[in-house]
N, C-alpha and C. Protein backbone atom coordinates (compact mmCIF):
# COMPACT_ATOMS: atom_id res chain seq x y z
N UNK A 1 100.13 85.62 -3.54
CA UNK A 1 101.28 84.90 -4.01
C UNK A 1 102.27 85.89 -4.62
N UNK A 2 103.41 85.43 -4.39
CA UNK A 2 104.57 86.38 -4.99
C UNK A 2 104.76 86.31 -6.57
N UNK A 3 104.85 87.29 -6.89
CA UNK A 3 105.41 87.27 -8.49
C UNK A 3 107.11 87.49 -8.85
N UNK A 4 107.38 86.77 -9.82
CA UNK A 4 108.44 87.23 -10.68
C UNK A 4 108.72 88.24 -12.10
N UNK A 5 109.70 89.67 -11.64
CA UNK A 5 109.08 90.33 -12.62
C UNK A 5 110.29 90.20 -14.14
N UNK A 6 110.15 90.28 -14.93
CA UNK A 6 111.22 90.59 -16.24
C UNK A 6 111.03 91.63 -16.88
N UNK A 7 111.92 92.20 -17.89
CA UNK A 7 111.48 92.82 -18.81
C UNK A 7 111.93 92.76 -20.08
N UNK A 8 110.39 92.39 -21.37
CA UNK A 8 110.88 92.03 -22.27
C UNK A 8 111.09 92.54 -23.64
N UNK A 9 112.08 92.53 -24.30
CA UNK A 9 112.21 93.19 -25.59
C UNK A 9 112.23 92.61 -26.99
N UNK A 10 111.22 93.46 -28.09
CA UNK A 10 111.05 92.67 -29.35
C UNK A 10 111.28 93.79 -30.39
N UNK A 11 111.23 93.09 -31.83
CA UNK A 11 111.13 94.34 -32.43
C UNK A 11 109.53 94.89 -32.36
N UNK A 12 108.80 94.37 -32.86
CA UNK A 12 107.07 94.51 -32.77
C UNK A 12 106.69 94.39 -31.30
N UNK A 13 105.30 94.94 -31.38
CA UNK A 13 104.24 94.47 -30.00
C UNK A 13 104.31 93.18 -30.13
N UNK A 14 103.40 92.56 -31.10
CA UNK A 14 103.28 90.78 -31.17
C UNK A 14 104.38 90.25 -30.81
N UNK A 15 105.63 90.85 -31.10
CA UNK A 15 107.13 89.98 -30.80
C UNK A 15 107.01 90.10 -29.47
N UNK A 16 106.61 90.99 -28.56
CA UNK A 16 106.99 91.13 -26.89
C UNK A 16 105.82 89.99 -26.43
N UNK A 17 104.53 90.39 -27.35
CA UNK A 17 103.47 89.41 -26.83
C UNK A 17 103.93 87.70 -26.30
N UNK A 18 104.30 87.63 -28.25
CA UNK A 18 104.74 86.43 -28.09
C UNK A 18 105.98 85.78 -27.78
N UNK A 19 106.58 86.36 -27.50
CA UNK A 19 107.72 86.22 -26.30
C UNK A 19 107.64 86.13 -24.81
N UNK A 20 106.98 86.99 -24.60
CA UNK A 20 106.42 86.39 -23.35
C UNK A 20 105.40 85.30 -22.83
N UNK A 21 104.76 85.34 -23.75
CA UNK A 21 103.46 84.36 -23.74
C UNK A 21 104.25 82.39 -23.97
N UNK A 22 104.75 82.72 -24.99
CA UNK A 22 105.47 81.07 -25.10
C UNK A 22 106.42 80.65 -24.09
N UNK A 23 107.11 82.13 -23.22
CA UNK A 23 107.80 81.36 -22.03
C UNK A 23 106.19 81.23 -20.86
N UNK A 24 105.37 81.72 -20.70
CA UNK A 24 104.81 81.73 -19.66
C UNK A 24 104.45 82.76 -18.77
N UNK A 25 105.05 83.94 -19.61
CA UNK A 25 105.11 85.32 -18.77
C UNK A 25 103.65 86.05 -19.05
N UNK A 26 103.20 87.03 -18.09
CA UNK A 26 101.91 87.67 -18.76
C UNK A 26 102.47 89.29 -18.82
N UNK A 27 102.63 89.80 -20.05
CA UNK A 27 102.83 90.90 -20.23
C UNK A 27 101.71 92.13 -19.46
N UNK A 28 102.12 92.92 -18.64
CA UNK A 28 101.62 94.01 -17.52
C UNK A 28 102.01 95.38 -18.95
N UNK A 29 100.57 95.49 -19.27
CA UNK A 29 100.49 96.63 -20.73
C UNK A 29 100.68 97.89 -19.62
N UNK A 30 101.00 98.97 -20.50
CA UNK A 30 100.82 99.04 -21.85
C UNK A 30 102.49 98.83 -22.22
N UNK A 31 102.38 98.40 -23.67
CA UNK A 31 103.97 98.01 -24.68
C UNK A 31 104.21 99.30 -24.98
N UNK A 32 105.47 99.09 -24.73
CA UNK A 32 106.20 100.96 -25.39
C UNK A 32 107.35 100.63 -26.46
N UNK A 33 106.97 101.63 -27.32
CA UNK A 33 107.80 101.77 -28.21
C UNK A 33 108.94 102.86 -27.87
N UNK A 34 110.18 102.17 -28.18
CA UNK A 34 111.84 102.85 -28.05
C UNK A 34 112.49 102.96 -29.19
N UNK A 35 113.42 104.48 -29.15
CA UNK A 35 114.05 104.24 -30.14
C UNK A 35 115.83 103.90 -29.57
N UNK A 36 115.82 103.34 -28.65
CA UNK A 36 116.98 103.02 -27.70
C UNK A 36 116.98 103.16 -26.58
N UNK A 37 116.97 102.08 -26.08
CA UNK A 37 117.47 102.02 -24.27
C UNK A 37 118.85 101.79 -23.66
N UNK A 38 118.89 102.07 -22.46
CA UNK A 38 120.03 102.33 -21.27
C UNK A 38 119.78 102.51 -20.06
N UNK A 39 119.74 101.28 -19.28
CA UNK A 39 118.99 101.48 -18.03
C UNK A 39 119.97 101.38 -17.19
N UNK A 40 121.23 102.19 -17.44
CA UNK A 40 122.54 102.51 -16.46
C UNK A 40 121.77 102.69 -15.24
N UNK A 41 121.68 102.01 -13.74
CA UNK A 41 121.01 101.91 -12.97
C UNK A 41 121.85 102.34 -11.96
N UNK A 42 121.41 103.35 -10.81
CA UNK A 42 121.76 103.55 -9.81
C UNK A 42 122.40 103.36 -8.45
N UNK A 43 121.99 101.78 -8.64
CA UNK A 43 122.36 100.63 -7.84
C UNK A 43 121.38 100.59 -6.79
N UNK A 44 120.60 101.25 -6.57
CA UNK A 44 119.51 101.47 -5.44
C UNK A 44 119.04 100.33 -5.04
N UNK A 45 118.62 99.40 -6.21
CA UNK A 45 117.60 97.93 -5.95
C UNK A 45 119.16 96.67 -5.88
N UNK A 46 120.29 97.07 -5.31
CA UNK A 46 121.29 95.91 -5.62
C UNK A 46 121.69 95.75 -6.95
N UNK A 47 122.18 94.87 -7.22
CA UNK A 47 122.61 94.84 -9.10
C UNK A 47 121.66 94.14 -9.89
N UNK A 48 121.35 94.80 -10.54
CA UNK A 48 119.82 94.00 -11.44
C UNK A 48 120.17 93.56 -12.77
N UNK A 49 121.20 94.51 -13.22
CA UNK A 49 121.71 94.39 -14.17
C UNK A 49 121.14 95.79 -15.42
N UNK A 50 122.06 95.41 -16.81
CA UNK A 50 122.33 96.35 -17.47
C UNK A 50 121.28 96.55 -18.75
N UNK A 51 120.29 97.08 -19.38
CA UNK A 51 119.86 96.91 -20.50
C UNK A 51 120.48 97.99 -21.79
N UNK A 52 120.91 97.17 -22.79
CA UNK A 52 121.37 98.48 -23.72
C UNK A 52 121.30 97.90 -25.21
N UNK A 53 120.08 98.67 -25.39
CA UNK A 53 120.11 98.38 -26.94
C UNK A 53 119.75 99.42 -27.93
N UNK A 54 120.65 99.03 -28.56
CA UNK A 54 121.01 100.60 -30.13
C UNK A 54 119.57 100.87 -31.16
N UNK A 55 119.21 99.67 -31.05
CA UNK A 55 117.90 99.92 -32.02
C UNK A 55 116.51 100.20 -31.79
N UNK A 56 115.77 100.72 -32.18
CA UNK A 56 114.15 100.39 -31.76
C UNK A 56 113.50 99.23 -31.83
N UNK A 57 112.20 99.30 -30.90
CA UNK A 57 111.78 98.30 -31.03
C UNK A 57 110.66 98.52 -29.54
N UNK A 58 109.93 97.42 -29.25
CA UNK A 58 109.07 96.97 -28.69
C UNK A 58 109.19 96.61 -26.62
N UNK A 59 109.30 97.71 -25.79
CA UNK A 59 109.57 97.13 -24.71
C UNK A 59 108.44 96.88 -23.33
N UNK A 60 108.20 95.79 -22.97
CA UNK A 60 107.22 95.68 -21.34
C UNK A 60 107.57 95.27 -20.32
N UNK A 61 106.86 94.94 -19.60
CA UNK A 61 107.24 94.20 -18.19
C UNK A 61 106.25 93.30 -18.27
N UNK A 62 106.80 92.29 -17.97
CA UNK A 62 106.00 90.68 -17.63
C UNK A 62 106.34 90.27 -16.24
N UNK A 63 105.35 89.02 -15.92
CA UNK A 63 105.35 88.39 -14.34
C UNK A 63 104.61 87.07 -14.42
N UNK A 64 105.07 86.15 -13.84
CA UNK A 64 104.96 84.82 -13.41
C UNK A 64 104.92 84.49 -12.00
N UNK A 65 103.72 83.98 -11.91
CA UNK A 65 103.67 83.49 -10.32
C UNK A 65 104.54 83.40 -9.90
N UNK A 66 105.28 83.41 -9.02
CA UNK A 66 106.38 82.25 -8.47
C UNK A 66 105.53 80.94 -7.67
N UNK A 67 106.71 80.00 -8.04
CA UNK A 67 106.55 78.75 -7.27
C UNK A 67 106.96 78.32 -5.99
């Protein structure tokens, strides 16, 4: 079955946990800690879009079956 992937950001681990977990997502470990991201993207995969955030904090990748 196909998956859907995201990626999610908290300040804490538990915040990514449970952020993903109450939408339905299953966090794909390990959680990394940032002290700022910028995922100015290449365009390679089409437009995926932009991530940019000034502060630290908590980042993973999650996935949901698709339906």
């Amino acid at each position: 079955m196909a998956k859907i992937f995201r990626v999610v950001v908290a300040d804490s681990e538990y915040g990514v946990l449970r952020t993903a977990q109450d939408r339905g997502w299953t966090v794909v470990k390990p959680i990394r800690e940032f002290t700022e991201i910028d995922t100015l993207d290449d365009m390679s995969l089409g437009n995926p879009g932009r991530l940019f955030v000034k502060t630290g904090g908590f980042v993973a990748l999650a996935y949901k079956e698709a339906t």
